[in-house]
Protein backbone atom coordinates (compact mmCIF):
# COMPACT_ATOMS: atom_id res chain seq x y z
CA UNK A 1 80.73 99.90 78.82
CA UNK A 2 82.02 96.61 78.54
CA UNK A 3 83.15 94.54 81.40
CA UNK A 4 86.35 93.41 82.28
CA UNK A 5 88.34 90.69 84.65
CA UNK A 6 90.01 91.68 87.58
CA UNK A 7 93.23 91.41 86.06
CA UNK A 8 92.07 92.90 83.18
CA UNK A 9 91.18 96.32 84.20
CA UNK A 10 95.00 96.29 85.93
CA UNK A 11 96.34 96.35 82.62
CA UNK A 12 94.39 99.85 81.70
CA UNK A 13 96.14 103.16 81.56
CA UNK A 14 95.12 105.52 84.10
CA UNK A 15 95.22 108.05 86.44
CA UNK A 16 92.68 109.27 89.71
CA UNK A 17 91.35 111.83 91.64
CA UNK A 18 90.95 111.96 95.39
CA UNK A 19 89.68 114.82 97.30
CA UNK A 20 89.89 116.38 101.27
CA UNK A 21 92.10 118.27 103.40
CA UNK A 22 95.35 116.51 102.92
CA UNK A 23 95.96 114.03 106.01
CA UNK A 24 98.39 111.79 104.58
CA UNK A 25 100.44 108.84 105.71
CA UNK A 26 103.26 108.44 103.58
CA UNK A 27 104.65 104.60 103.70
CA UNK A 28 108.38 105.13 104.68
CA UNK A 29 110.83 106.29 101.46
CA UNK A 30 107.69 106.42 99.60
CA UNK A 31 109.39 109.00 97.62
CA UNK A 32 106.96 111.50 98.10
CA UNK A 33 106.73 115.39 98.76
CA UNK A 34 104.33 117.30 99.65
CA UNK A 35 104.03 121.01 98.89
CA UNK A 36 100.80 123.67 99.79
CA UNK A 37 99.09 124.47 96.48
CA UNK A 38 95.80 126.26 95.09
CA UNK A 39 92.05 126.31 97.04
CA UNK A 40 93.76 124.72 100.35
CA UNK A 41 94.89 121.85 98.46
CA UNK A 42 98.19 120.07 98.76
CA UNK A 43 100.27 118.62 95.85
CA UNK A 44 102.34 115.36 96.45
CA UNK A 45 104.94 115.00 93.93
CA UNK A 46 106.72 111.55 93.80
CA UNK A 47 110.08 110.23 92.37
CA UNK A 48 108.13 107.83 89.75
CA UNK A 49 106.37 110.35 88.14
CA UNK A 50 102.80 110.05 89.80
CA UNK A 51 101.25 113.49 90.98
CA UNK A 52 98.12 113.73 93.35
CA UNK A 53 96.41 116.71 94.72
CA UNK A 54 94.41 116.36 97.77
CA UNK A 55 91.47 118.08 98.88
CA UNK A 56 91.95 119.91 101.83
CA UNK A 57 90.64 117.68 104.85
CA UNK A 58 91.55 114.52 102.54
CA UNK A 59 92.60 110.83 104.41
CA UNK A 60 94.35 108.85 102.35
CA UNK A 61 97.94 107.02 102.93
CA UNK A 62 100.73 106.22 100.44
CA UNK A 63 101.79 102.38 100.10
CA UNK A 64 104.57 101.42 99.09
CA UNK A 65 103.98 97.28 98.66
CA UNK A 66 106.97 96.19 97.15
CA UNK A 67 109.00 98.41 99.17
CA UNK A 68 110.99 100.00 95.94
CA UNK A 69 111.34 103.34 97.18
CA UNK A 70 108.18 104.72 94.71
CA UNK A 71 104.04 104.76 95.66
CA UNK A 72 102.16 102.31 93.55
CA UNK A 73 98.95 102.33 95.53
CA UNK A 74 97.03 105.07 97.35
CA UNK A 75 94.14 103.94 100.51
CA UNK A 76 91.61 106.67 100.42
CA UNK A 77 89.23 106.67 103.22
CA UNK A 78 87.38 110.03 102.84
CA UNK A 79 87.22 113.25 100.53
CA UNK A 80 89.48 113.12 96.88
CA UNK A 81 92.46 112.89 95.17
CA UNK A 82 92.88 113.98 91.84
CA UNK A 83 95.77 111.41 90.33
CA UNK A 84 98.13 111.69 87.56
CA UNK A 85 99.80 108.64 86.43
CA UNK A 86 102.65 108.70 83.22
CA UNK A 87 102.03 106.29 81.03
CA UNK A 88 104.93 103.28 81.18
CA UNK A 89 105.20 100.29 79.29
CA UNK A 90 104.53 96.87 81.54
CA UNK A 91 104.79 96.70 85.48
CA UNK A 92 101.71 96.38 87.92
CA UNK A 93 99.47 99.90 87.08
CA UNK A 94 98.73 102.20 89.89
CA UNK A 95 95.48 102.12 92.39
CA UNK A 96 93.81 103.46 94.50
CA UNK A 97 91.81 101.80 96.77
CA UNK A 98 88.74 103.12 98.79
CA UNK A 99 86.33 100.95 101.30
CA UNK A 100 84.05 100.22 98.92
CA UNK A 101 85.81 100.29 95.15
CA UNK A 102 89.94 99.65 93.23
CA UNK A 103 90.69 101.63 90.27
CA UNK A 104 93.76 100.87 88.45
CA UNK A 105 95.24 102.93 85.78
CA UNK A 106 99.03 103.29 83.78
CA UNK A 107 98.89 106.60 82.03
CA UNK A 108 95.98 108.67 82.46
CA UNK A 109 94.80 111.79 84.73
CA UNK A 110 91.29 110.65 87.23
CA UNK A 111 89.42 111.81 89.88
CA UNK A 112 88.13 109.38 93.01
CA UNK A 113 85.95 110.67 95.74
CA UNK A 114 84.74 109.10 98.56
CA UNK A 115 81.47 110.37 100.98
CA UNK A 116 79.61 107.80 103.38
CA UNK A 117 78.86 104.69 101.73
CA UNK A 118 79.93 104.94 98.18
CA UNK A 119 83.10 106.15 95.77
CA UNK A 120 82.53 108.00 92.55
CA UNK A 121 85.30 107.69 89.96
CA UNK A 122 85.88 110.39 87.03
CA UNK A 123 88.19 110.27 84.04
CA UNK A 124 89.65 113.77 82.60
CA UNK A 125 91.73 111.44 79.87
CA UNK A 126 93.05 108.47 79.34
CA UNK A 127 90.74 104.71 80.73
CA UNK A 128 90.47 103.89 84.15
CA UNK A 129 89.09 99.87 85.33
CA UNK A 130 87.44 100.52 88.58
CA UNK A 131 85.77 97.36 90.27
CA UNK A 132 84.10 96.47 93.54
CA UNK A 133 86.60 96.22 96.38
CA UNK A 134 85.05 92.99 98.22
CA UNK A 135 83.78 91.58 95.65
CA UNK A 136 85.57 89.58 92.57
CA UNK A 137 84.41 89.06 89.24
CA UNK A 138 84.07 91.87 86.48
CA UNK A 139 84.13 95.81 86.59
CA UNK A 140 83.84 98.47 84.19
CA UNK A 141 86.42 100.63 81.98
CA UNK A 142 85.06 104.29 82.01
CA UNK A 143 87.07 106.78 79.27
CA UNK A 144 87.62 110.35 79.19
CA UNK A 145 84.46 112.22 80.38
CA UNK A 146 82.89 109.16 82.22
CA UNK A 147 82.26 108.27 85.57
CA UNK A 148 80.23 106.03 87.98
CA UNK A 149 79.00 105.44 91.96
CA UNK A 150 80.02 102.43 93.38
CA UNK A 151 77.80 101.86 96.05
CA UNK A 152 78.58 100.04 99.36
CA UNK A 153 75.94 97.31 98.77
CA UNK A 154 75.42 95.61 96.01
CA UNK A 155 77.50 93.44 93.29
CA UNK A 156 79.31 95.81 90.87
CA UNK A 157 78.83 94.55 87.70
CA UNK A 158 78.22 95.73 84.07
CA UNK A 159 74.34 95.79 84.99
CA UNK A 160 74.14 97.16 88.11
CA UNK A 161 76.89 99.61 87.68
CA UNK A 162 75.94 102.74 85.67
CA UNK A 163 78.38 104.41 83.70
CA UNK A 164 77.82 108.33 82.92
CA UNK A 165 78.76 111.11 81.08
CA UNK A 166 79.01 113.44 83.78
CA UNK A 167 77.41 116.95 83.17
CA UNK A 168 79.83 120.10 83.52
CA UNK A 169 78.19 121.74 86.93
CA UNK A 170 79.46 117.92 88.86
CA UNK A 171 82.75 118.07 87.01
CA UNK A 172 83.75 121.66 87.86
CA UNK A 173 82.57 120.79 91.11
CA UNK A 174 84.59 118.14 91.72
CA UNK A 175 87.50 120.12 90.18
CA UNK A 176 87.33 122.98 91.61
CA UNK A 177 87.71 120.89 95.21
CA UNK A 178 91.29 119.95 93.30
CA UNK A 179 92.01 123.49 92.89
CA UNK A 180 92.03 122.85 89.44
């Protein structure tokens, strides 16, 4: 994978996952529901398009930065989120942020999943930029079928962060957390 700026990968398309039982702090007139769904999971539907389902057991809360009325961030802190962005033309793309990694997307359908010391990132379709949270400099851009473990330690860069092809048994894992 090649590497990209930090304002680069905010330009990608995307969408992410995030998994646990749903404990969610909605910034105020995020414009956000939240409805029970499949496998204990809970679907947040929200007035800009964006779609996540949370693992049951799942902290994350919804930001709101620029106080518009619509979510453009999510702060996971434990489990996943599966994440499903539309795709629109300019504007700031969506992340979500987790202690030790960002991933940005416009467009696209991911997974992100966080356990201990390290996030693990997983495109269904569409390209996600995920880079190091503390750290500035370059990331990677995984595509459909990819993912990778950010570590807590460490520089993430194009050498020291591995990009996969994940095998079926982790994806329907991970998946099947979503109730998907």
């Amino acid at each position: 994978m090649r590497g990209i700026s930090r304002g680069g990968f905010c330009a990608l398309a995307w969408s992410l996952v995030l998994i646990g039982s749903a404990i969610a702090q909605p910034a105020a007139n995020a414009g956000c529901t939240a409805t029970p769904s499949a496998a204990g999971t809970q679907t947040w539907r929200c007035n800009n398009g964006i779609t996540i389902v949370a693992e049951s057991g799942a902290r994350f809360e919804l930001n709101d930065a620029n106080r518009d009325g619509h979510i453009d961030s999510v702060e996971l802190s434990s489990k996943a989120l599966l994440v499903e962005v539309p795709r629109k033309p300019g504007g700031n793309p969506f992340k979500v942020l987790t202690p030790q990694a960002i991933a940005a997307v416009r467009g696209t359908k991911w997974a992100v999943d966080v356990a201990e010391a390290k996030t693990s990132v997983f495109v269904a379709n569409g390209r996600v930029g995920v880079a190091r949270r503390a750290a500035r400099g370059r990331g990677v851009v995984l595509g459909p079928g990819q993912g990778v473990d950010v570590e807590a330690a460490g520089p993430l860069t194009v050498k020291t962060l591995t990009v996969k092809t994940w095998g079926q048994p982790r994806v329907d894992a991970l998946m099947a957390r979503l109730g998907q």
